[in-house]
Protein backbone atom coordinates (compact mmCIF):
# COMPACT_ATOMS: atom_id res chain seq x y z
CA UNK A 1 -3.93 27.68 -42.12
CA UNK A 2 -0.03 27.41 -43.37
CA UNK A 3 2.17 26.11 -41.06
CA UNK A 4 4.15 29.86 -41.61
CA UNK A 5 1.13 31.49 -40.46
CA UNK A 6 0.49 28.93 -37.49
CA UNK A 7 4.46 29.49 -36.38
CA UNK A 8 3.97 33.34 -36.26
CA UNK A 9 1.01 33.01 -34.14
CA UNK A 10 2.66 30.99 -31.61
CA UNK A 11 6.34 33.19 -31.55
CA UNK A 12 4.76 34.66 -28.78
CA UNK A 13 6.51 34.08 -25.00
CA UNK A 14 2.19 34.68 -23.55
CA UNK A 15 1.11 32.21 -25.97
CA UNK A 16 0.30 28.39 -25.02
CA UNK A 17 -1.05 25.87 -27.07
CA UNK A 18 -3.34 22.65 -26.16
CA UNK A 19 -4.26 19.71 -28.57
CA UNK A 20 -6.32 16.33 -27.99
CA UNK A 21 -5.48 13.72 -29.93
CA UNK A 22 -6.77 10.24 -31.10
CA UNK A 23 -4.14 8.58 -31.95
CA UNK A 24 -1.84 10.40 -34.49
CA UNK A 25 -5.61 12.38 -35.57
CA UNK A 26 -5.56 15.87 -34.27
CA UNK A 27 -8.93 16.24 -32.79
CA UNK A 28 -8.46 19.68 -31.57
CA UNK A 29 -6.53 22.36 -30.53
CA UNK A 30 -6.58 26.02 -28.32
CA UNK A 31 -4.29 28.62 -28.49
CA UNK A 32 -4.41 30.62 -25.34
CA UNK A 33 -2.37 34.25 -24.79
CA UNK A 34 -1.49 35.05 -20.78
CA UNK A 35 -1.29 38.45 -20.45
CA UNK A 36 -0.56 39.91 -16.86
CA UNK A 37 -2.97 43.29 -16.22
CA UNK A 38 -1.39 45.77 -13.83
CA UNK A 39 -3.12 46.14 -10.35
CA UNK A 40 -5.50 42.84 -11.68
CA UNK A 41 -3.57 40.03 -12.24
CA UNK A 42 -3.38 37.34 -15.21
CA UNK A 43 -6.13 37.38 -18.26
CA UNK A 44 -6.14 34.15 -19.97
CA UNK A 45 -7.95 34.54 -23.58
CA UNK A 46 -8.24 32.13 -26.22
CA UNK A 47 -7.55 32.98 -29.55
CA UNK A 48 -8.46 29.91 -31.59
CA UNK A 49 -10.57 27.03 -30.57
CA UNK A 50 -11.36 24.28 -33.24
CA UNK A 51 -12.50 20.52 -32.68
CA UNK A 52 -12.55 18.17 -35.82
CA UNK A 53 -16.33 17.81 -36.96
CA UNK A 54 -15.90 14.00 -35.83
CA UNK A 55 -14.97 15.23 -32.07
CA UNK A 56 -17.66 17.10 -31.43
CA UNK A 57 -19.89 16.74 -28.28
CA UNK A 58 -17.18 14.98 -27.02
CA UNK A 59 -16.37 17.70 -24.03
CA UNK A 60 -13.16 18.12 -26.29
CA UNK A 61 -13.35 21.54 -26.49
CA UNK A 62 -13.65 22.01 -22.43
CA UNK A 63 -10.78 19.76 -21.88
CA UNK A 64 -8.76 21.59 -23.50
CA UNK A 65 -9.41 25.08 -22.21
CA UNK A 66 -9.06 22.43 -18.69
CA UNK A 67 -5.59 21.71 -20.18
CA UNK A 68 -4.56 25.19 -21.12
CA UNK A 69 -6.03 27.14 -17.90
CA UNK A 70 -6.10 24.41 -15.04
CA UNK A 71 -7.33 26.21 -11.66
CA UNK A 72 -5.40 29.20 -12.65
CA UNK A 73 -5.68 32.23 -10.43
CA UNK A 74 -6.58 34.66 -13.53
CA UNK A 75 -8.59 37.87 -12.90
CA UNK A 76 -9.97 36.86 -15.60
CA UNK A 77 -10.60 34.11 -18.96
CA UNK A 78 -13.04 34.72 -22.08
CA UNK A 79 -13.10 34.20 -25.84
CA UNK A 80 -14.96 35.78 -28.88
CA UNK A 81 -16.95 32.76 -30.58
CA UNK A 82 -20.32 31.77 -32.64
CA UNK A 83 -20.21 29.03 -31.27
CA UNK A 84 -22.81 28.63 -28.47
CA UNK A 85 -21.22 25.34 -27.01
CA UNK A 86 -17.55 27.07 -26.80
CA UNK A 87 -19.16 29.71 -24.42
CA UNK A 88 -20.28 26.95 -22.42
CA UNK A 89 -17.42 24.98 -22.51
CA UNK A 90 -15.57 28.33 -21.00
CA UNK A 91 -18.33 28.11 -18.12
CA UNK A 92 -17.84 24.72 -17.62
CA UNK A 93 -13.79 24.88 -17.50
CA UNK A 94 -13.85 28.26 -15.11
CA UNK A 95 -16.96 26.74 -13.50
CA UNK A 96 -18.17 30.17 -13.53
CA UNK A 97 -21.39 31.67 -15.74
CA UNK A 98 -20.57 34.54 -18.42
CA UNK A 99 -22.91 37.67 -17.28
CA UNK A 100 -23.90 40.09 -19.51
CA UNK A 101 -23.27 43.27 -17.02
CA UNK A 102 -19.73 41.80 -16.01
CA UNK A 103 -18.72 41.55 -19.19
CA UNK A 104 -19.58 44.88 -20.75
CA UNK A 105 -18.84 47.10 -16.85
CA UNK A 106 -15.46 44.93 -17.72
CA UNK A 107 -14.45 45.08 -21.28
CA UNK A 108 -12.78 48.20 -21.85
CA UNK A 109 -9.99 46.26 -19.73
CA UNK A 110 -9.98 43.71 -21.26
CA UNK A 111 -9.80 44.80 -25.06
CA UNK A 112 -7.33 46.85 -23.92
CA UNK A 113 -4.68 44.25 -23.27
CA UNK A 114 -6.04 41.44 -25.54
CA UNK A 115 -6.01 43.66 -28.60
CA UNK A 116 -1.82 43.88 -28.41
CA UNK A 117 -1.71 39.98 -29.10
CA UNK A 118 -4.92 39.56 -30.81
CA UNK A 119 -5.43 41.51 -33.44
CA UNK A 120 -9.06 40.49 -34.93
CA UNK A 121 -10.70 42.35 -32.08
CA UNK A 122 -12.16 45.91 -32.58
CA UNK A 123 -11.36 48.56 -30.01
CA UNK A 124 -14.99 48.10 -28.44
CA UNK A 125 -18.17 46.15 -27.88
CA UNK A 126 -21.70 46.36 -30.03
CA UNK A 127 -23.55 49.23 -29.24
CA UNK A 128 -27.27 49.46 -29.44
CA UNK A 129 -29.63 51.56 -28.01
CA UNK A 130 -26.76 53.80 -26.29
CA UNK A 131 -25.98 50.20 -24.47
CA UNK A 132 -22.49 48.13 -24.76
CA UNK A 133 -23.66 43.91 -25.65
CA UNK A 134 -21.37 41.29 -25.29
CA UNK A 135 -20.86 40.88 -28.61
CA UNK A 136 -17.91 42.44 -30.87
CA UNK A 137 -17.68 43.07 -34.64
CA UNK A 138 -15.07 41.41 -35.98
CA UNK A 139 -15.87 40.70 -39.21
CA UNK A 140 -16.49 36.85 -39.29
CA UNK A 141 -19.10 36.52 -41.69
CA UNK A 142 -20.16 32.65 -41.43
CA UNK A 143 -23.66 31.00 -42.05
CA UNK A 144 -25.79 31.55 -38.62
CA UNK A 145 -28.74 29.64 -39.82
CA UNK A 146 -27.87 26.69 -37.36
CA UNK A 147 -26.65 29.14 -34.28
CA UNK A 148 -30.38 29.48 -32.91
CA UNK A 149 -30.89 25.92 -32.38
CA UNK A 150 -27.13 25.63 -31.22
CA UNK A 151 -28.28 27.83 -28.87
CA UNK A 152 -31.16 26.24 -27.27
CA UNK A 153 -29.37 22.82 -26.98
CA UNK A 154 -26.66 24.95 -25.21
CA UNK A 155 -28.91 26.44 -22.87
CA UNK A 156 -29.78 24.84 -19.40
CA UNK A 157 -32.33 25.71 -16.67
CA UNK A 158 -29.91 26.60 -14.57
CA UNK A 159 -27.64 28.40 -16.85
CA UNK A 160 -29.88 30.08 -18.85
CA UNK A 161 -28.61 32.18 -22.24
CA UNK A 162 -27.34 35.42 -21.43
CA UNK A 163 -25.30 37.18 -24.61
CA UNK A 164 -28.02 37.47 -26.70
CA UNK A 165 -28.29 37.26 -30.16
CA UNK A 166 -25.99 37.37 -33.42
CA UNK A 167 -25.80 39.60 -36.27
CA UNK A 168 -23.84 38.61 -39.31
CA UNK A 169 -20.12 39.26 -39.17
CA UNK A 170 -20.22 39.42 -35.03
CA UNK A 171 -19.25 37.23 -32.39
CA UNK A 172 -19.82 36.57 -28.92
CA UNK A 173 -17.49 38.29 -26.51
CA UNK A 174 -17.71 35.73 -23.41
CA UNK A 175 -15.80 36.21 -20.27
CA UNK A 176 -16.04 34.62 -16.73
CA UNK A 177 -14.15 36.64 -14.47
CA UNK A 178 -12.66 35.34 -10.64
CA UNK A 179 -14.78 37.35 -8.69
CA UNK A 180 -17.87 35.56 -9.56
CA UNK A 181 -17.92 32.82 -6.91
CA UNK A 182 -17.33 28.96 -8.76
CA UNK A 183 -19.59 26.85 -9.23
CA UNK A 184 -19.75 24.01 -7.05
CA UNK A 185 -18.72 20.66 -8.32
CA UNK A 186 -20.11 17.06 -7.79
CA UNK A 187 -17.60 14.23 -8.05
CA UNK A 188 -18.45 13.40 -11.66
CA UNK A 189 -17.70 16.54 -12.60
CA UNK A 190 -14.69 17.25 -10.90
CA UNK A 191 -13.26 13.86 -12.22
CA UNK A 192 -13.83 15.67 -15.98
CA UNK A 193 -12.16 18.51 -15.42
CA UNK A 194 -9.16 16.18 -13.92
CA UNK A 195 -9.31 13.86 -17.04
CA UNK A 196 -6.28 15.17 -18.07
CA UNK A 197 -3.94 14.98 -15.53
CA UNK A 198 -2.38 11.63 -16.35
CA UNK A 199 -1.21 13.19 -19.50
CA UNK A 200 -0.39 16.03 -17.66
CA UNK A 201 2.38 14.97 -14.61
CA UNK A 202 3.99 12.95 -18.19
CA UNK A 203 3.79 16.61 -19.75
CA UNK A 204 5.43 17.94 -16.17
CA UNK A 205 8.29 15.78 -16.19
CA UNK A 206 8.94 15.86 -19.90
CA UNK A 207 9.29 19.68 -19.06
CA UNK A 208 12.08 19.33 -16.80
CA UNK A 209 14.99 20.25 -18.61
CA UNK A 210 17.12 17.99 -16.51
CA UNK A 211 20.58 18.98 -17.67
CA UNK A 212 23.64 17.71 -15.91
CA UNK A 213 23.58 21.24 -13.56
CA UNK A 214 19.84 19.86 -12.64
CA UNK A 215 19.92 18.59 -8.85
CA UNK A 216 19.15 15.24 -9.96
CA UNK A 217 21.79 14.85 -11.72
CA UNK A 218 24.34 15.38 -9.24
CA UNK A 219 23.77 12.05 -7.42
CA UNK A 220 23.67 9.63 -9.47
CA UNK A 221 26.52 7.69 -8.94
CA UNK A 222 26.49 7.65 -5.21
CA UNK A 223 22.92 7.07 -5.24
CA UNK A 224 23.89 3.88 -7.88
CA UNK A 225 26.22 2.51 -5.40
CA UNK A 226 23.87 2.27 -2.56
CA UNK A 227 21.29 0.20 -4.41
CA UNK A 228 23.86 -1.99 -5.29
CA UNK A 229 24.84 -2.22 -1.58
CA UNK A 230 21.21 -2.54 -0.86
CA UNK A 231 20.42 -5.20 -2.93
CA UNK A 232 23.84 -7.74 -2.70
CA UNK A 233 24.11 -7.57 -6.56
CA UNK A 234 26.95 -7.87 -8.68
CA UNK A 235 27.86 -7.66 -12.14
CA UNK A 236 27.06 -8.77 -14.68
CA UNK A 237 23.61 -8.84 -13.19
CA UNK A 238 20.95 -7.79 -15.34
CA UNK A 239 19.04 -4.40 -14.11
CA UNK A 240 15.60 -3.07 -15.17
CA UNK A 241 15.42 0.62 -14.29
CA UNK A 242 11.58 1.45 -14.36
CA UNK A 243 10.81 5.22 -15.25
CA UNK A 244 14.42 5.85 -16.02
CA UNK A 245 14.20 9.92 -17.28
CA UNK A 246 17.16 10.57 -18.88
CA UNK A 247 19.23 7.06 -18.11
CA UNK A 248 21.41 8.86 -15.48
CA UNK A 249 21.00 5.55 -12.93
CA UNK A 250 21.21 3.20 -15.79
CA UNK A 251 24.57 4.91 -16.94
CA UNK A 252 25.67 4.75 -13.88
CA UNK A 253 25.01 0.92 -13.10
CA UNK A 254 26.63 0.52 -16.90
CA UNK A 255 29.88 2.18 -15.99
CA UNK A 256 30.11 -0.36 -13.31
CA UNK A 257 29.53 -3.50 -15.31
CA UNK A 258 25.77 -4.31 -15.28
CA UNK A 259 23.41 -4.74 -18.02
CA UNK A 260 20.88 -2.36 -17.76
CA UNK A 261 17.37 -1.79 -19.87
CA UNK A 262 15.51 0.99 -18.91
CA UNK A 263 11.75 1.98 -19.72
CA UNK A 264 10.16 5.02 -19.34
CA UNK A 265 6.60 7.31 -20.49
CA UNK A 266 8.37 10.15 -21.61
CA UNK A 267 9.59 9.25 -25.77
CA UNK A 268 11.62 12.32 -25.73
CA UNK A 269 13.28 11.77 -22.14
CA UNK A 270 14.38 8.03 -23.79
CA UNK A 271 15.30 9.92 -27.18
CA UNK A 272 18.25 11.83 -24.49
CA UNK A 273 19.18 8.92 -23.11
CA UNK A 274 19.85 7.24 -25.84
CA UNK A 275 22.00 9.62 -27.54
CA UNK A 276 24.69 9.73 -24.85
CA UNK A 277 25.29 5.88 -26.24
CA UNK A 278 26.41 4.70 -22.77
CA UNK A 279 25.23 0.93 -23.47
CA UNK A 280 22.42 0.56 -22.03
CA UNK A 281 19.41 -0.61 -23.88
CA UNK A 282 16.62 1.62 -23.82
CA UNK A 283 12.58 1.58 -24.53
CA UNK A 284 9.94 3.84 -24.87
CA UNK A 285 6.96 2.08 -22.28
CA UNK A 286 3.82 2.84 -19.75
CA UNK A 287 5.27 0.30 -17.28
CA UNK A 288 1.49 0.53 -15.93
CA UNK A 289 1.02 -1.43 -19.56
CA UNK A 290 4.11 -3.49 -20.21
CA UNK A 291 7.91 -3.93 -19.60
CA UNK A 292 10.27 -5.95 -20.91
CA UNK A 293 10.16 -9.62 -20.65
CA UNK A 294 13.17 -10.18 -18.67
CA UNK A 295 13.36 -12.07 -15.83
CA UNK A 296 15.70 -9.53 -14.65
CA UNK A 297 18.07 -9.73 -11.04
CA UNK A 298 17.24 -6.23 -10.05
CA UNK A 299 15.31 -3.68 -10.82
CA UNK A 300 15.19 0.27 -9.17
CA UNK A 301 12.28 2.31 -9.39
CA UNK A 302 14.03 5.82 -8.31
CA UNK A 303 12.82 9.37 -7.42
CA UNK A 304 9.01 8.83 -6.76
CA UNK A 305 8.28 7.02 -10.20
CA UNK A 306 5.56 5.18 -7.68
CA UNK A 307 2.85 7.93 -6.70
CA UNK A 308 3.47 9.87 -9.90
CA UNK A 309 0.25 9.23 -11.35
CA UNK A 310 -1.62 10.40 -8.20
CA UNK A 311 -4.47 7.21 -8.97
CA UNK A 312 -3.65 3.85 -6.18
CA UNK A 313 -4.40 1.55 -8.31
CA UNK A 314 -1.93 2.49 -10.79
CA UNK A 315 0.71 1.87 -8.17
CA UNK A 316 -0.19 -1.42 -7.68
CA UNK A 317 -0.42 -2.39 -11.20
CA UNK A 318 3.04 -0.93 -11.94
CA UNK A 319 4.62 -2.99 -8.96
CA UNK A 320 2.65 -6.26 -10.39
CA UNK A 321 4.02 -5.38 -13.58
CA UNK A 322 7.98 -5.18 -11.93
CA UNK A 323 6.91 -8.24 -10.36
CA UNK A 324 6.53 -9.96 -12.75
CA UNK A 325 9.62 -8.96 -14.96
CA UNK A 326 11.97 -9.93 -12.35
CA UNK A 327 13.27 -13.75 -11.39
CA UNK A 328 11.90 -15.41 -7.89
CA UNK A 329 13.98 -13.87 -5.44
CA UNK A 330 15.19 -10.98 -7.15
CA UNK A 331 14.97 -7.60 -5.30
CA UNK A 332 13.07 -4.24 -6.21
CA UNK A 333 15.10 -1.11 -4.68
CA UNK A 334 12.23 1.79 -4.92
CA UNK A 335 11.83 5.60 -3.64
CA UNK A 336 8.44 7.30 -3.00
CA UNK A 337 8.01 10.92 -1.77
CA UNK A 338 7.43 11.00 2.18
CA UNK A 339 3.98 12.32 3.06
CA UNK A 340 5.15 12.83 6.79
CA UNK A 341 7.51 15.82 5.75
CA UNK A 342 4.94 17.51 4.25
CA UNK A 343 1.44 16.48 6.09
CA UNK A 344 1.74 18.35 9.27
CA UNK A 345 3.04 21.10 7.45
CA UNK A 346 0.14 21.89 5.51
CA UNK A 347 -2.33 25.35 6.77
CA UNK A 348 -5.48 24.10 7.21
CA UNK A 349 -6.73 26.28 3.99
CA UNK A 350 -4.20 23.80 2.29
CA UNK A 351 -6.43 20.52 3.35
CA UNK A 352 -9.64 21.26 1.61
CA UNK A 353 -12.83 19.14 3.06
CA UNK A 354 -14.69 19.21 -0.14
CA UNK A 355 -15.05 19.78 -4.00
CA UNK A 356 -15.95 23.45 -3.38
CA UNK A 357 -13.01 24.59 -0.93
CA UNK A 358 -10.70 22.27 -2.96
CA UNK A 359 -11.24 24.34 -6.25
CA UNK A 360 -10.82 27.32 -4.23
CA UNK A 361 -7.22 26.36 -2.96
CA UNK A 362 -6.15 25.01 -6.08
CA UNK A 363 -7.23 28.20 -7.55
CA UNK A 364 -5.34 30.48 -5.17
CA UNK A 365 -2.31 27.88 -4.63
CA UNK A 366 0.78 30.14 -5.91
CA UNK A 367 2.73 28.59 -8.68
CA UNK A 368 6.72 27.76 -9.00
CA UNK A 369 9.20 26.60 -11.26
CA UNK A 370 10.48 23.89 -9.02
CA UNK A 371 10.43 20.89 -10.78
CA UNK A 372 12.54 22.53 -13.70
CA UNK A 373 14.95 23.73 -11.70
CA UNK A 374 15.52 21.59 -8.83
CA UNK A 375 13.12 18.93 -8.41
CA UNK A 376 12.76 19.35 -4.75
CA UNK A 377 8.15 19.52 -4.94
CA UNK A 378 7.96 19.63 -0.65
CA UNK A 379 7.95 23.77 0.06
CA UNK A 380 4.41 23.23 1.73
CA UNK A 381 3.35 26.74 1.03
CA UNK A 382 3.26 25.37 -3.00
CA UNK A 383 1.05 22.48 -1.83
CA UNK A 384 -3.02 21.34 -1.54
CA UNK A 385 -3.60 18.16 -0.01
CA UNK A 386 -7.22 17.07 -1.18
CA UNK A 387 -8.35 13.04 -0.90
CA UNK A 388 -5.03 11.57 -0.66
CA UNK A 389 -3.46 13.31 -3.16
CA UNK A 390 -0.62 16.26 -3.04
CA UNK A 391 -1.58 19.01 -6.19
CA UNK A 392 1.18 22.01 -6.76
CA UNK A 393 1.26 24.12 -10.27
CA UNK A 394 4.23 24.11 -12.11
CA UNK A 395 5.73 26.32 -14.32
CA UNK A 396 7.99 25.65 -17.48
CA UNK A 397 9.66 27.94 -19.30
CA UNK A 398 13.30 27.25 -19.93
CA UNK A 399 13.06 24.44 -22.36
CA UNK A 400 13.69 25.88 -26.18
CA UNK A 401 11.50 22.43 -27.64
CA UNK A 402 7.86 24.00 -26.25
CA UNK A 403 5.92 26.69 -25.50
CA UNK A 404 6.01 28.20 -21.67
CA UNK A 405 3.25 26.44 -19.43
CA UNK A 406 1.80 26.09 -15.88
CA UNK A 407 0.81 22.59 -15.30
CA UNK A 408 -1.08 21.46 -11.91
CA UNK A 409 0.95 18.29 -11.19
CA UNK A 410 -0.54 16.03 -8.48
CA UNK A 411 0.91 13.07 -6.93
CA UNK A 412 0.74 10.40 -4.05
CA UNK A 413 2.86 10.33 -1.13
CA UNK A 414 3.33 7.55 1.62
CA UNK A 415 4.13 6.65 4.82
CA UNK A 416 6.53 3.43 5.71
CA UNK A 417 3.32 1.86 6.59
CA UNK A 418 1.54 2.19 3.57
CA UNK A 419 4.53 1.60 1.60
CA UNK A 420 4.72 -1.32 3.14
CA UNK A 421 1.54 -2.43 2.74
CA UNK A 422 1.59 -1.87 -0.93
CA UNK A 423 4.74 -4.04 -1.73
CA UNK A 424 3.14 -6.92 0.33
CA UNK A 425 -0.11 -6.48 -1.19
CA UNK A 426 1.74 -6.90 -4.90
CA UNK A 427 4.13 -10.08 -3.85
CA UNK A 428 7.20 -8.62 -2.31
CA UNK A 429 8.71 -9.03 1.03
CA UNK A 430 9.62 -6.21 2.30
CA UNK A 431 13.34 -6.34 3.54
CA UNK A 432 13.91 -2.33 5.19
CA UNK A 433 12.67 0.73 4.68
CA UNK A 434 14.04 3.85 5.42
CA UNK A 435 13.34 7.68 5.45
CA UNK A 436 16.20 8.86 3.20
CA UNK A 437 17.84 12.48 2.25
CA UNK A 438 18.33 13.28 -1.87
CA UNK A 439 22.10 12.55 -2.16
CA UNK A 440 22.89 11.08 1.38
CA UNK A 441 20.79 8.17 1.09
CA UNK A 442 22.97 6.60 3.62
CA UNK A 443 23.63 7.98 6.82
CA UNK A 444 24.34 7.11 10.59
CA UNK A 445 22.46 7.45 12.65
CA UNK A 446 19.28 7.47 9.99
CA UNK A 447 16.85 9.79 9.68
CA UNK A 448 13.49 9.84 11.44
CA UNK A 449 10.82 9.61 9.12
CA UNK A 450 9.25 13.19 10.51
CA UNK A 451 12.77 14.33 9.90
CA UNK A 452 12.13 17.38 7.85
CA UNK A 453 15.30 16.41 6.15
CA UNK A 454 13.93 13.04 4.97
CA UNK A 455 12.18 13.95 1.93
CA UNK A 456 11.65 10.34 0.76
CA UNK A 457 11.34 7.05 1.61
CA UNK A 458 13.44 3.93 0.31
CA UNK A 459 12.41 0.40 0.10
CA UNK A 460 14.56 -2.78 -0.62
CA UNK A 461 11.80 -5.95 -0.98
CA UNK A 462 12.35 -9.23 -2.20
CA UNK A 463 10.36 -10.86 -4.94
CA UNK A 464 8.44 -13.98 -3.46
């Protein structure tokens, strides 16, 4: 396909694209069209779905529908395929079964509104014997000599085939549909169809446009001084800045004399920082990985950097890693979001007690467009709380360098206890911690940490 061709398909505001990579090999790739249905809600179908020969049985294909759908509340998701294993990679990734009488009772709907973005469907389904199938003629004459066995390896005893067969120049017309009741999930599975989410909270904050109206912007300075104050340093100290966005705290600490590296995931968030030339060195780095050598005299860790990944043991390797980078005796100045704000907030509908309830929540958890345009992820009613771990959608849609998406971002929160507990545990001595307000992170008296105003917490430890 040209890349011309490929552009026009995706100049589209309801289109969304997906790709897996190895490396810099494209192993795949799903283009997806949201279209909202009046009186129904959101239809999610997939236009193109194509994994690299090599990639194959690799549950590339359902991670990437994952990726592209999440626990979306759609009415409903399908895709017209001869490809036995994508239908069941659509079952797998809306953990629903594609049924033959839902799909034809349901298809004059859905052709309806598909057909205005994608135009290789015909206005109706296969007819035979005065009876709609779930298949469609659309003309895409391939060699079906291998689609029978396909089909039996696809099949399972307890989802048995249910489309039927192929003629030449048809395809399958598969749908699942949300009022067929999901499937319930064991651990295992559930941890597949979260595979992604490490990639994705680094696609959710690579999405914030974080311009200098954006709310984290505005506090930089202030919020610079108070770690200085914090930590009894002085220029020219040396300052790692550990998941450092855009470089707005590492300007800030440059404007007042320090020399300042900062790291972060996100290669285009370091490409901004770097072009506003303020001094400061900057690096492209999974501080979970490495950091810079150093040894440095302080280093921040700012707005909930910690927790991000939603996994504990990535915490503890990132502080190990800080730990190491900075001299004996240096300190670490840190936020983390404060679970106690949120917690006792939560309906109990938002505090799943297992795989099957969690999916459900997830799937009828509202989505916002917080994090793009104010940062401020507490509004409880945009929350799940399932094994530890916070989960919200996100929406982005104002940034001109990608497509529109809804992401479900999860993260960690803590309480000063736990906080606590964690520095200890990765050789710091903890010297306060404080419930803290975005831009007042000093105030008299303090805040409580049930405060509803006290959104995070901050931490000043010591390096043993």
């Amino acid at each position: 396909m040209s890349s011309s061709r490929f552009r026009s398909i995706l100049d589209d505001d309801a289109v969304r694209l997906a790709r897996a990579h190895d490396g810099d090999k494209l192993a795949g790739y799903c283009v997806a069209v949201r279209i909202d249905i009046p009186e129904h809600g959101r239809l999610d179908w997939v236009s193109q779905l194509v994994v690299h020969r090599e990639y194959r049985k690799l549950r590339v294909a359902t991670n990437l529908l994952y990726s592209i759908w999440q626990f979306s509340d759609c009415f409903a998701w399908g895709l017209a395929t001869a490809n036995p294993f994508a239908v069941r990679a659509l079952e797998t990734a809306t953990r629903r079964p594609c049924r033959a009488s839902l799909i034809t009772a349901r298809s004059a709907l859905v052709l309806k509104y598909v057909r205005s973005h994608v135009g290789y469907l015909p206005p109706g389904l296969i007819i035979e014997d005065d009876q709609p199938q779930p298949r469609v003629d659309t003309q895409f004459f391939i060699d079906l000599t291998d689609v029978p066995d396909m089909r039996k390896r696809a099949a399972r005893a307890d989802r048995p085939w249910a489309l039927g067969d192929l003629a030449p120049g048809q395809e399958w017309f598969a749908c699942t549909f949300a009022e067929q009741d999901p499937r319930a999930l064991d651990d295992q599975h559930l941890a597949e169809l979260l595979t992604g989410a490490d990639g994705i909270w680094i696609q959710a904050y690579e999405g914030m446009t974080l311009d200098h109206d954006h709310a984290w912007h505005r506090h930089a300075d202030s919020e610079a001084a108070t770690v200085l104050r914090l930590a009894g340093s002085a220029p020219p100290a040396t300052v790692l800045d550990v998941g450092c966005g855009d470089g707005r705290h590492a300007d800030a600490l440059v404007n007042l004399g320090f020399t300042v590296t900062g790291v972060d995931i996100s290669a285009r968030l370091i490409r901004t920082a770097r072009e506003r030339g303020s001094g400061a060195t900057f690096e492209v780095a999974d501080a979970r990985e490495t950091l810079p050598a150093g040894p440095f005299d302080l280093a921040i860790s700012l707005y909930d950097v910690i927790g991000s990944s939603a996994r504990e043991d990535d915490d503890a390797v990132l502080l190990q890693q800080i730990h190491r980078a900075l001299r004996p005796g240096s300190v670490l100045v840190c936020t983390v979001m404060n679970t106690s704000v949120t917690l006792g907030a939560l309906a109990p509908d938002q505090q799943p007690r297992d795989n099957q309830e969690f999916i459900a929540a997830l799937e009828a958890l509202p989505p916002s467009s917080t994090m793009e345009q104010t940062g401020a992820v507490f509004d409880p009613k945009l929350l799940v709380y399932y094994r530890d771990v916070y989960y919200r959608k996100e929406q982005f849609q104002d940034a001109d360098w990608r497509l529109p998406a809804e992401l479900v971002v999860r993260d960690r929160r803590f309480t000063s206890s736990g906080l606590r507990q964690l520095l200890a545990r990765t050789g710091f001595d903890v010297i306060d911690i404080r419930p803290v307000q975005t831009g007042s992170w000093e105030r008299d008296p303090p805040l409580a940490e049930s405060s509803p105003a006290a959104k995070e917490l901050l931490a000043v430890a010591r390096r043993r």
